[in-house]
N, C-alpha and C. Protein backbone atom coordinates (compact mmCIF):
# COMPACT_ATOMS: atom_id res chain seq x y z
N UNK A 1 -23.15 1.23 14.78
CA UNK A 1 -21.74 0.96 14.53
C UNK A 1 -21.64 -0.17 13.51
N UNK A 2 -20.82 -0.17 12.46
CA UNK A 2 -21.06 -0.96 11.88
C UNK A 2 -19.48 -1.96 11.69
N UNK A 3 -19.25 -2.97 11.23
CA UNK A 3 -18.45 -4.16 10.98
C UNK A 3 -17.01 -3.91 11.40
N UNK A 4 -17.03 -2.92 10.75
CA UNK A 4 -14.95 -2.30 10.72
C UNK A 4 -14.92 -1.87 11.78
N UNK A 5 -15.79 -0.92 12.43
CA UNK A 5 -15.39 0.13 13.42
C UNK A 5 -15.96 -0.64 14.99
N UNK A 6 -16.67 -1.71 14.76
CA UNK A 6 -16.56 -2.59 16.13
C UNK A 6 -15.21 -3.35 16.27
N UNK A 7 -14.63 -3.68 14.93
CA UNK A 7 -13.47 -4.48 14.83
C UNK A 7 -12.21 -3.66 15.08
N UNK A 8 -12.18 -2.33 14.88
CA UNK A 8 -10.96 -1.75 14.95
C UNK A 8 -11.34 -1.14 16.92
N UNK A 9 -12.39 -0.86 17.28
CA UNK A 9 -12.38 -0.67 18.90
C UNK A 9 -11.45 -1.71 19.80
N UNK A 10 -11.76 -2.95 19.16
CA UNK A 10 -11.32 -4.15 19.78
C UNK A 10 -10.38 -4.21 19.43
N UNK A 11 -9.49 -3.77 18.70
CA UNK A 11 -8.20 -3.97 18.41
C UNK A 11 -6.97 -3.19 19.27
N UNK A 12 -6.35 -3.62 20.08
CA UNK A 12 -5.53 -2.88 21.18
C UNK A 12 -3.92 -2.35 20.86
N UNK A 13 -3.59 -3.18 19.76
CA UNK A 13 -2.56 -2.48 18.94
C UNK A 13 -2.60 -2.68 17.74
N UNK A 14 -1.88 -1.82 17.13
CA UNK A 14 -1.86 -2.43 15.60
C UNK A 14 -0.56 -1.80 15.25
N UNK A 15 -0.14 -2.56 14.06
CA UNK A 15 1.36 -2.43 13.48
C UNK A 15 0.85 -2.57 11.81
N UNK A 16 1.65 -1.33 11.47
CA UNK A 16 1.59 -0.85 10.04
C UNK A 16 3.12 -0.76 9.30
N UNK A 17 2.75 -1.95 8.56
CA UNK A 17 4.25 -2.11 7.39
C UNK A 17 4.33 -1.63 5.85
N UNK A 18 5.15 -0.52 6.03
CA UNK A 18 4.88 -0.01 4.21
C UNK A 18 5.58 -1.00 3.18
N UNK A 19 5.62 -0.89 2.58
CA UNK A 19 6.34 -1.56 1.22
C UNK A 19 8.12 -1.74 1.67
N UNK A 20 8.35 -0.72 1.93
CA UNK A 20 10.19 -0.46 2.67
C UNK A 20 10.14 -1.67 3.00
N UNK A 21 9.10 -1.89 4.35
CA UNK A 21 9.59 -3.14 5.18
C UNK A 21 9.54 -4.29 4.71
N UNK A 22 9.23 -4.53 3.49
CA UNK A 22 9.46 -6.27 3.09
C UNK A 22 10.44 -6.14 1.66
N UNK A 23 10.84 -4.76 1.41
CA UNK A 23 11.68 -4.58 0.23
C UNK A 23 13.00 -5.46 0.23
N UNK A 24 13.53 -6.43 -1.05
CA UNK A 24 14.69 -7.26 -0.24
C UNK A 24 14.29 -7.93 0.64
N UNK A 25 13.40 -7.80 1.21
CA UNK A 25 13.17 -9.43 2.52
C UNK A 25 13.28 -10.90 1.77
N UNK A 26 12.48 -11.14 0.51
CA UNK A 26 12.84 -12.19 0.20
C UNK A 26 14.40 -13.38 -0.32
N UNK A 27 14.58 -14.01 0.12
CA UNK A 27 15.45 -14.86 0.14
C UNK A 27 15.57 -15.58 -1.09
N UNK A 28 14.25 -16.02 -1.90
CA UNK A 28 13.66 -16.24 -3.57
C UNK A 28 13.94 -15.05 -3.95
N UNK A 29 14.35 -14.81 -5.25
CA UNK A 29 14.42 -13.92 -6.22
C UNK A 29 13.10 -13.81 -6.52
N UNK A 30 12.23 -15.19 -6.67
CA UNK A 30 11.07 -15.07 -7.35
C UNK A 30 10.04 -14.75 -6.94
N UNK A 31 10.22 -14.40 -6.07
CA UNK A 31 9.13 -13.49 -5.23
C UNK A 31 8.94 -12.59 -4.95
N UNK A 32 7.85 -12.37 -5.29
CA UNK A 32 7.68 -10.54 -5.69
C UNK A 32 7.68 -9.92 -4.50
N UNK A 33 7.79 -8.62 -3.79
CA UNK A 33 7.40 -8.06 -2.88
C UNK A 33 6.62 -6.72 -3.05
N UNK A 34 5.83 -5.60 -2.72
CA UNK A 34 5.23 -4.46 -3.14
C UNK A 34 6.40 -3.82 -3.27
N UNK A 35 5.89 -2.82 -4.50
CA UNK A 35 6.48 -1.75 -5.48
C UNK A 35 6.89 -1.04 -4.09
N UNK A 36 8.00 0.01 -4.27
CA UNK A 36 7.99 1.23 -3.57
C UNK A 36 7.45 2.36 -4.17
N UNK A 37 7.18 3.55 -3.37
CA UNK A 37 6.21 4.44 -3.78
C UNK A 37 6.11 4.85 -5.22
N UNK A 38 7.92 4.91 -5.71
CA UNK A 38 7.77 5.86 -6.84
C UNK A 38 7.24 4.86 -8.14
N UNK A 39 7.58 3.63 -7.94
CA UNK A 39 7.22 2.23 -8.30
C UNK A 39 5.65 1.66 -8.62
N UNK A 40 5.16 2.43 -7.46
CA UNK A 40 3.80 1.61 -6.95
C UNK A 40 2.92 2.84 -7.63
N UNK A 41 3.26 3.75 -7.64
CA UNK A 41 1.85 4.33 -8.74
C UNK A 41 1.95 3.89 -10.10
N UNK A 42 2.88 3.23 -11.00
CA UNK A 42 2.80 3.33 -12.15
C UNK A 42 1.99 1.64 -12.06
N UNK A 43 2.14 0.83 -10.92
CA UNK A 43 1.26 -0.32 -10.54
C UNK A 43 -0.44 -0.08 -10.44
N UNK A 44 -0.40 0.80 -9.88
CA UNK A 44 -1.76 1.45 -9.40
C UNK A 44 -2.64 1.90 -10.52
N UNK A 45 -1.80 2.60 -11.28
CA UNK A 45 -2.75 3.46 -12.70
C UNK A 45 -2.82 2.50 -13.65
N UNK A 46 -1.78 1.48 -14.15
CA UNK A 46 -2.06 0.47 -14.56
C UNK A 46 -3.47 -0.37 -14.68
N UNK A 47 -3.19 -0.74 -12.76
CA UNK A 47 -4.27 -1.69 -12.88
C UNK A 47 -5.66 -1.10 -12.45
N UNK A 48 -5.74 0.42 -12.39
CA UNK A 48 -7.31 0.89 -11.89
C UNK A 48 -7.14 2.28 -12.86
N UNK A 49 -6.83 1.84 -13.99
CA UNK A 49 -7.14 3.15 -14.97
C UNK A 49 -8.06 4.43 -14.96
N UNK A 50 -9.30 3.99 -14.29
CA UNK A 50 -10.23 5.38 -14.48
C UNK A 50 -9.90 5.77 -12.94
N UNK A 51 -9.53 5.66 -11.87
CA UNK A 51 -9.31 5.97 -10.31
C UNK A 51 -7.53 6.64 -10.44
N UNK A 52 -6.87 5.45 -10.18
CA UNK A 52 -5.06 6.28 -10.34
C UNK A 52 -4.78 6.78 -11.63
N UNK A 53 -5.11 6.07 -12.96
CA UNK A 53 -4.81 6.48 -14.08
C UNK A 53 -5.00 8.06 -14.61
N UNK A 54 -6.31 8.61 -13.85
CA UNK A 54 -6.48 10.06 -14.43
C UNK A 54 -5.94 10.73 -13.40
N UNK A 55 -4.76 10.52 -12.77
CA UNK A 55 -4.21 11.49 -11.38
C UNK A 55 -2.81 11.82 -12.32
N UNK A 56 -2.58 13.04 -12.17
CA UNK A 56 -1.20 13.19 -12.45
C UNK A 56 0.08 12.21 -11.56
N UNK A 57 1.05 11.91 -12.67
CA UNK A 57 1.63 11.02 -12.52
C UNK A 57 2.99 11.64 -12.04
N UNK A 58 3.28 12.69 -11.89
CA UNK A 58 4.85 13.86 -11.79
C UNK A 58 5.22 13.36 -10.40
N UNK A 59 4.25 14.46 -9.75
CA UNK A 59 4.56 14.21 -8.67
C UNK A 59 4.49 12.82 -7.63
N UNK A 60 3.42 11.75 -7.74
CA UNK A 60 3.36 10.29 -7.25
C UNK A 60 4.81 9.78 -7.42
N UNK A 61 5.10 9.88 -8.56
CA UNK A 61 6.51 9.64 -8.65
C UNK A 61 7.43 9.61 -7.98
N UNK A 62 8.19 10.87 -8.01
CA UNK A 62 8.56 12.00 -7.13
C UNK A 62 8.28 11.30 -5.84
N UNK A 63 7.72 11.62 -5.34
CA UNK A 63 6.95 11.69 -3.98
C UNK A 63 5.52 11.34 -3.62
N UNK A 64 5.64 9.64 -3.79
CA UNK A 64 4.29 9.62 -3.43
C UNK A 64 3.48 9.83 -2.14
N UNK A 65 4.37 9.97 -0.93
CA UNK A 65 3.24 10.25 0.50
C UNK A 65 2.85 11.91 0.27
N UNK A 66 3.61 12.67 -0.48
CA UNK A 66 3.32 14.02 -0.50
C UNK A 66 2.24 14.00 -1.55
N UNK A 67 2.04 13.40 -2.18
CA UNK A 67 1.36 13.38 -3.79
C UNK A 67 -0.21 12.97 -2.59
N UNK A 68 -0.01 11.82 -2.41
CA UNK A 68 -1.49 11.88 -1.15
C UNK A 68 -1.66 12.19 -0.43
N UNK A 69 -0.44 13.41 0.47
CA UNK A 69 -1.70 14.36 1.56
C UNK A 69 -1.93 15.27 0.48
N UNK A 70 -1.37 15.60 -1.10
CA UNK A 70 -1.95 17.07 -1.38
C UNK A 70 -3.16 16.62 -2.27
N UNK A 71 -3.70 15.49 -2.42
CA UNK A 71 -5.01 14.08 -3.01
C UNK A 71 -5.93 14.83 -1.93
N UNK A 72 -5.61 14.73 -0.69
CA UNK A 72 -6.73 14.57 0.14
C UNK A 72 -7.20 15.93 0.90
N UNK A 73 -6.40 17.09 0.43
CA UNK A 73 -6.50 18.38 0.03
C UNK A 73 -7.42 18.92 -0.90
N UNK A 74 -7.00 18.11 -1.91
CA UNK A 74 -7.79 19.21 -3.01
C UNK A 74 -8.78 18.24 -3.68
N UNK A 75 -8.73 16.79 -3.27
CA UNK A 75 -10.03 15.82 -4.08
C UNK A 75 -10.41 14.72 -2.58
N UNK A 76 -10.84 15.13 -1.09
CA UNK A 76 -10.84 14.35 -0.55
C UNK A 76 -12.15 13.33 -0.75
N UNK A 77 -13.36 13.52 -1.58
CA UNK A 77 -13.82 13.06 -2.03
C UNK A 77 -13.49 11.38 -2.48
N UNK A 78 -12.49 11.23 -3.17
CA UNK A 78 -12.12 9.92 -4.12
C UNK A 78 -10.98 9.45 -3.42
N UNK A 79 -10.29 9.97 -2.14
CA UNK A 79 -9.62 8.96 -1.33
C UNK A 79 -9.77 7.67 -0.86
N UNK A 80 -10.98 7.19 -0.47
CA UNK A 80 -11.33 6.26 0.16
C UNK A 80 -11.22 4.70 -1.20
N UNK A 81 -11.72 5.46 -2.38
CA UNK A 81 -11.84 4.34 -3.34
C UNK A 81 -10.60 4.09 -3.76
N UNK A 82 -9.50 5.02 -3.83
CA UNK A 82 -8.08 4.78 -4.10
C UNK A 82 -7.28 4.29 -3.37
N UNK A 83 -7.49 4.55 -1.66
CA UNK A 83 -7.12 3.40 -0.69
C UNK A 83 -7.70 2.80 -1.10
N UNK A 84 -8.71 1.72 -1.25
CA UNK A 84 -9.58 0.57 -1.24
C UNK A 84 -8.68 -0.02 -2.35
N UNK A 85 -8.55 0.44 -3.24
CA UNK A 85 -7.91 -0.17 -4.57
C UNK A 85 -6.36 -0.16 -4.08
N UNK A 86 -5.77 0.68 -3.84
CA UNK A 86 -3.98 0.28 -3.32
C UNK A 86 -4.35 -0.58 -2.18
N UNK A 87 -5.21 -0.99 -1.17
CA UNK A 87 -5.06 -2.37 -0.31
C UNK A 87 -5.61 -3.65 -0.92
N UNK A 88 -6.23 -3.47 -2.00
CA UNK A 88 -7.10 -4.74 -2.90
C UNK A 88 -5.10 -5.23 -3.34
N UNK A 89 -4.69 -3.84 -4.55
CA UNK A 89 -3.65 -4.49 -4.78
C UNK A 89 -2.21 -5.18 -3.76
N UNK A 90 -2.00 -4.49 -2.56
CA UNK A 90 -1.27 -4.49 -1.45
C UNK A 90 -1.13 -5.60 -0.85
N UNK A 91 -2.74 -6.24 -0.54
CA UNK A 91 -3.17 -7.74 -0.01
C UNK A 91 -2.34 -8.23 -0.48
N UNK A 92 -2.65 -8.16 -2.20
CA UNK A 92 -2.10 -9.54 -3.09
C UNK A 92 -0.17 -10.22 -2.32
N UNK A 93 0.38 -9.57 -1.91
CA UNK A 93 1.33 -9.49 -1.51
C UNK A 93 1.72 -9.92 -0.02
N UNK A 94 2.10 -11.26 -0.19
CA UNK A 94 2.44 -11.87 1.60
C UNK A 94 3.82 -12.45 1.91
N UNK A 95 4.28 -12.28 3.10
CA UNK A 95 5.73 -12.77 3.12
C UNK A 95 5.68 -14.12 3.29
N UNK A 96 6.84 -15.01 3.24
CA UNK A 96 6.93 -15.96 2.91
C UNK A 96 7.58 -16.63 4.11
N UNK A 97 7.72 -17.90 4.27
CA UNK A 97 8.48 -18.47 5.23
C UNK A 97 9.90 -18.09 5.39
N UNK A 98 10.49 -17.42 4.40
CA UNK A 98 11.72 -17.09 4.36
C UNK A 98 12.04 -15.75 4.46
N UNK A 99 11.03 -14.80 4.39
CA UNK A 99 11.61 -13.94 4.16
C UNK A 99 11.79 -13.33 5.74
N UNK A 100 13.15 -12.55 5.13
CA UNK A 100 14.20 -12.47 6.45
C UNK A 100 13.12 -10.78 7.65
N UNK A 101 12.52 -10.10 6.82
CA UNK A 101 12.14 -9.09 7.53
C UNK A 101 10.96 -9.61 8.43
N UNK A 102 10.07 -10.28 7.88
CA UNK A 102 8.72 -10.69 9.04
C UNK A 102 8.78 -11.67 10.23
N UNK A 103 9.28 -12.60 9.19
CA UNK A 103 9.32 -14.17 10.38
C UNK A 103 10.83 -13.93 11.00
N UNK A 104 11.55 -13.45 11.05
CA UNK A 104 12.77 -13.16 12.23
C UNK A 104 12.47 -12.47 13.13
N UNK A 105 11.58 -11.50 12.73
CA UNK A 105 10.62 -10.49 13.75
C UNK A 105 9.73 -11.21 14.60
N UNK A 106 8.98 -11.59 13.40
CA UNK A 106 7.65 -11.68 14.56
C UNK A 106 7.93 -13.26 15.23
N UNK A 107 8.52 -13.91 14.89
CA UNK A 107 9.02 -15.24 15.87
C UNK A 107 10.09 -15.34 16.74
């Protein structure tokens, strides 16, 4: 067993926030929050040119959760490195003392 998958056994819940949920949360203008989907691929191909950049761009657009179950259909191969790269960029992104969606929640 290796690092992740002892760490995710031990983990007894978990809570998953898309981009929606911190959209507008900030209270700063100047603070960025993650792209939304149709947003966040033209982020993605940008910054990982040979991985998102050679994916058709129509449909991500459009519809990006549909654009990645029909990714993991027909190239499930290169999923894992394209998650890896949308959570490298995703991290970069944390809420702030102010912002109204996390810390009203979770405190």
């Amino acid at each position: 067993m290796n690092f992740l998958e002892t760490r995710v056994k031990k983990v007894q819940s978990i809570v998953l926030f898309g981009a929606g949920a911190s959209k507008g949360s900030e209270v700063n203008n100047d603070v960025s929050t993650p792209p939304l989907g149709a947003e966040l691929f033209n982020y993605l191909s940008s910054r990982y040119p040979r991985s998102w950049g050679i994916l058709e761009s129509e449909l991500f657009v459009t519809d990006f959760e549909v654009a990645m179950a029909n990714l993991v259909q027909s190239k499930p191969d290169c999923i894992n490195q394209l998650q890896r790269e949308m959570a490298m960029f995703l991290f970069e992104f944390q809420p702030t003392e102010t912002s109204t969606a996390f810390w009203n929640v979770a405190f």
